[in-house]
Protein backbone atom coordinates (compact mmCIF):
# COMPACT_ATOMS: atom_id res chain seq x y z
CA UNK A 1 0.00 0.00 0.00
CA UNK A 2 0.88 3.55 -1.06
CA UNK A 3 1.72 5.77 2.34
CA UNK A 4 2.41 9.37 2.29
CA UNK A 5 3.89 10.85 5.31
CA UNK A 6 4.29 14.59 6.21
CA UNK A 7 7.64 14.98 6.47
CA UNK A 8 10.28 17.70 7.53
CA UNK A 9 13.56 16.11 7.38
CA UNK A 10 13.52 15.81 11.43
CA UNK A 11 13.99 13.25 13.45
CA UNK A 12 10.35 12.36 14.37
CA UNK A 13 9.38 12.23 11.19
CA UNK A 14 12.18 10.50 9.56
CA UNK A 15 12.19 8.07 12.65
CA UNK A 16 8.31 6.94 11.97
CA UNK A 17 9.36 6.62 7.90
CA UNK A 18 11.97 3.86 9.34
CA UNK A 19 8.91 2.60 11.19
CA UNK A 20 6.44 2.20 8.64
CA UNK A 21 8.76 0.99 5.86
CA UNK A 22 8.46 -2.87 6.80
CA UNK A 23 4.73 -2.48 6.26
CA UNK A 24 4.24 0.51 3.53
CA UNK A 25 5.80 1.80 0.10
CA UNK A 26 6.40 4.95 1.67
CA UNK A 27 6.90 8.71 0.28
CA UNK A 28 8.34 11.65 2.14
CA UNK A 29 6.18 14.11 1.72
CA UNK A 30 7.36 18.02 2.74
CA UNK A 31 4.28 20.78 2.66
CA UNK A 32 5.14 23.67 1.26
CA UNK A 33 3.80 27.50 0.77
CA UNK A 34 6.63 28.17 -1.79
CA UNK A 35 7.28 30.91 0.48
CA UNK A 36 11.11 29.84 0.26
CA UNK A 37 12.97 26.72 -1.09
CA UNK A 38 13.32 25.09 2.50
CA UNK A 39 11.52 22.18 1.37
CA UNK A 40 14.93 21.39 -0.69
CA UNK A 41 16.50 20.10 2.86
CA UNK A 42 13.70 17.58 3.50
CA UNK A 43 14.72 16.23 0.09
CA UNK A 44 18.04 15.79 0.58
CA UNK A 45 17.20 13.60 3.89
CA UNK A 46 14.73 11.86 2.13
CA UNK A 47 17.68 11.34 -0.85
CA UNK A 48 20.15 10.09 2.29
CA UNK A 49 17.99 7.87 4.49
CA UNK A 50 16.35 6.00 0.81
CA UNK A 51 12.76 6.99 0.73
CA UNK A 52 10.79 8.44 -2.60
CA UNK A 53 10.30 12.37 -1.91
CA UNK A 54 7.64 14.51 -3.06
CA UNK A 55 6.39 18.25 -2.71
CA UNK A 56 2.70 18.55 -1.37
CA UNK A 57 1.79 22.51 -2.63
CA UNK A 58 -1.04 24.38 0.13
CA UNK A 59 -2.94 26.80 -0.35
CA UNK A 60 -0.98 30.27 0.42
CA UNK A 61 -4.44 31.66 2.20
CA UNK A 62 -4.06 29.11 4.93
CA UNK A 63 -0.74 30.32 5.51
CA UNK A 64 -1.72 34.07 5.73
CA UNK A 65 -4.65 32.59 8.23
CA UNK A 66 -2.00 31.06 10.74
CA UNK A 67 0.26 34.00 10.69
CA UNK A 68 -3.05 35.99 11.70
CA UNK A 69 -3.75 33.71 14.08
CA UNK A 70 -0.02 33.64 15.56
CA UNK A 71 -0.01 37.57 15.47
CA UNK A 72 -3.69 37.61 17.45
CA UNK A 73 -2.46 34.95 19.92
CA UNK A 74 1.13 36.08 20.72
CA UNK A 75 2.09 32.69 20.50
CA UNK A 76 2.50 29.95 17.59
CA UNK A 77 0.61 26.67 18.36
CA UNK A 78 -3.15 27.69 17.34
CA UNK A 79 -1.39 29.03 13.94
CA UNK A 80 0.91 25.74 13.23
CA UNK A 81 -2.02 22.85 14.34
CA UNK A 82 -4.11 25.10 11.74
CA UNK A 83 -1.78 24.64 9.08
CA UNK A 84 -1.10 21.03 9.90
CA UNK A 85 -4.40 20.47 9.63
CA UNK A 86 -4.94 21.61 6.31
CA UNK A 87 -1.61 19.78 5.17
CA UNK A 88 -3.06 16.09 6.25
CA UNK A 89 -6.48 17.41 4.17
CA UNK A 90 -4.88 17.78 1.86
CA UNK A 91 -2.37 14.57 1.70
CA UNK A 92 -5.09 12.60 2.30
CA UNK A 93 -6.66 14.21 -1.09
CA UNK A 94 -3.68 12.99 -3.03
CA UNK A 95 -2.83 9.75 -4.66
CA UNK A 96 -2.23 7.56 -1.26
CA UNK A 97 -3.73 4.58 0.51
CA UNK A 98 -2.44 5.70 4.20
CA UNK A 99 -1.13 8.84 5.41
CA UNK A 100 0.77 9.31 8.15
CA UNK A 101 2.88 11.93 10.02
CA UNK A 102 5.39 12.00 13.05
CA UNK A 103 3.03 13.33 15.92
CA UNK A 104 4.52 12.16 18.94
CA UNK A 105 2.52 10.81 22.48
CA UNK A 106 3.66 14.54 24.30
CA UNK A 107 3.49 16.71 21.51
CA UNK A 108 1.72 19.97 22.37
CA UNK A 109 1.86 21.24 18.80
CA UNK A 110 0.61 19.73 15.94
CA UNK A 111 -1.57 16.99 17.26
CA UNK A 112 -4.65 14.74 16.00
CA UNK A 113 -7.66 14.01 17.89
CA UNK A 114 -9.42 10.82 17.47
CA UNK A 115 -12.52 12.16 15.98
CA UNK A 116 -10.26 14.05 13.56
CA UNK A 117 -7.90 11.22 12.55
CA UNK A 118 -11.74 9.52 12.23
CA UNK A 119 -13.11 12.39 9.87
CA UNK A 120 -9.78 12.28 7.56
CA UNK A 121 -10.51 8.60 7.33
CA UNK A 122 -13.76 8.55 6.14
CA UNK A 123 -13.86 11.76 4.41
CA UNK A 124 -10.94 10.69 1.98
CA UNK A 125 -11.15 6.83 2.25
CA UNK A 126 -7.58 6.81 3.50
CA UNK A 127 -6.32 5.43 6.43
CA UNK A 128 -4.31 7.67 9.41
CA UNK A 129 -1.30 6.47 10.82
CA UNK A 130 0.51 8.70 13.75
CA UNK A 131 3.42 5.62 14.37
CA UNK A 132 5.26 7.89 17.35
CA UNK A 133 1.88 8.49 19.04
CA UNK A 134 2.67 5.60 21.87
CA UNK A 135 6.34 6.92 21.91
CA UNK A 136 7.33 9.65 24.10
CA UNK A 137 10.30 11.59 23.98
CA UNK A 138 12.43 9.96 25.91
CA UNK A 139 11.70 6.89 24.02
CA UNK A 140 12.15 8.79 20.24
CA UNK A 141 15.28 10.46 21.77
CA UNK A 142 16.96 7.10 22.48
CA UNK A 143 15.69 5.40 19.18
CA UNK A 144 16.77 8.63 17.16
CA UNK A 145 20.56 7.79 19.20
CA UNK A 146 20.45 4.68 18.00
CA UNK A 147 19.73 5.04 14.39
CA UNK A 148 20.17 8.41 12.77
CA UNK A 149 22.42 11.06 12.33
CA UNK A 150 21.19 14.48 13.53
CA UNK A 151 22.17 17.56 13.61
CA UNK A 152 21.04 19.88 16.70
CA UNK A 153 20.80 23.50 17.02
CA UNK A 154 18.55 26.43 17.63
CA UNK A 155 15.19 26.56 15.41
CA UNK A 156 16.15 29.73 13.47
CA UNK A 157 19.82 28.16 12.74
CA UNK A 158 19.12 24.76 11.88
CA UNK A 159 18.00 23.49 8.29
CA UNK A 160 14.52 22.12 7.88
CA UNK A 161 11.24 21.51 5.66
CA UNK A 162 8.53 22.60 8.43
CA UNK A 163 5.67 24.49 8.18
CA UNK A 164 7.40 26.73 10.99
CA UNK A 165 9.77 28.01 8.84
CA UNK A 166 8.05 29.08 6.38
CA UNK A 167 5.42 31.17 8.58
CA UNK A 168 8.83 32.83 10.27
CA UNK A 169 9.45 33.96 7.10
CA UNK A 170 5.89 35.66 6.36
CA UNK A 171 6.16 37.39 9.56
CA UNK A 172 9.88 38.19 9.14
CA UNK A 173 8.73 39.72 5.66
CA UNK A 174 5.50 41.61 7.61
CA UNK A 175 6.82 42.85 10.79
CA UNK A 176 10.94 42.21 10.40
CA UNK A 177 13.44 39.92 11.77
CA UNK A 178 13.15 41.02 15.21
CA UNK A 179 9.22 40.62 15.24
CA UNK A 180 9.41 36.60 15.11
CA UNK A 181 11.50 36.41 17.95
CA UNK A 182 8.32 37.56 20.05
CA UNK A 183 6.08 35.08 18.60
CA UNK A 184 8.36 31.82 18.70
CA UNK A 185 10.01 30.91 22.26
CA UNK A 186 13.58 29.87 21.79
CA UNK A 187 13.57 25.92 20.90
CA UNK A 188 16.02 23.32 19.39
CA UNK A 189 15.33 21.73 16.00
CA UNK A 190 16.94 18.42 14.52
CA UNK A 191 17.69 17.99 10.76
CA UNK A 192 18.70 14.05 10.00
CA UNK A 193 21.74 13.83 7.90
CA UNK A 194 21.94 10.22 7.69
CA UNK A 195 20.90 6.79 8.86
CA UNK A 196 23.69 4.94 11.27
């Protein structure tokens, strides 16, 4: 079976690829804006771990809509679960069997509810897969040790596909530099740069 996961070239998403590839044909797939070329590190993961790689275009409105929402809220999380959820709409409107993404058991931003993992499901005759949702941290953190490459560093240094980037850039373009600083507490990324 065909499964498209959302992926951003870090290590909870490249770690639930690894997962699902005993089961699934799987394809990396990195949402994009086309706000920048970031998308072009997920790829080159995708190229170094072995895994089919494709672009997944959204709609530029939705992206304007989280930045709103980030700007009203002070804070990003309402903004980036609103964009996430328009990215799994719309992979599970493409050409796939399953969909999946790398939604861990503690994340606080994006996650899936059961009744919307239900929706996508029978809305799109797809199923939903979230592989890292038993896993917490801890747990990824070890199995990420164990298997992959990664490289560390603070979210506005380190290379990566995610939709956070991108909607740092809209309100770097809106407000300046300095203005995304306010919205996005200080946080470490990871960008996979191989498999062990």
């Amino acid at each position: 079976m065909e499964l498209g996961l959302l992926y951003s070239g870090g290590k909870d998403s490249t770690l639930a690829a690894l997962l699902l590839e005993e089961f699934y044909d799987v394809t990396l797939t990195t949402a994009t804006f086309g706000v920048g070329d970031d998308w072009k590190h997920a790829r080159a993961t995708a190229d170094a771990v072995g895994f089919e790689f494709e672009r997944l275009e959204l709609d530029p409105e939705v992206a304007r809509e989280a930045v709103d929402r980030i700007r009203e809220d002070g804070f990003p999380r309402n903004g980036i679960q609103h964009v996430h959820q328009h990215a799994l709409e719309e992979l599970a409107a493409a050409d796939f069997d399953v969909i999946a993404d790398g939604t861990r058991r503690d994340d606080r931003v994006p996650t899936v509810s059961r009744a919307q993992a239900q929706s996508l499901e029978d809305r799109h005759g797809v199923d939903y897969i979230a592989p890292l949702s038993g896993f917490g941290r801890g747990a990824v953190d070890r199995l990420v040790e164990a298997n992959l490459e990664v490289t560390v560093g603070p979210s506005e240094e380190i290379e990566r596909a995610d939709y956070e980037a991108e909607l740092r850039a809209l309100i770097a373009e809106r407000e300046g530099d300095a203005a995304v600083a306010d919205y996005f507490p200080d946080h470490e990324q990871t960008y996979v740069t191989d498999v062990r």
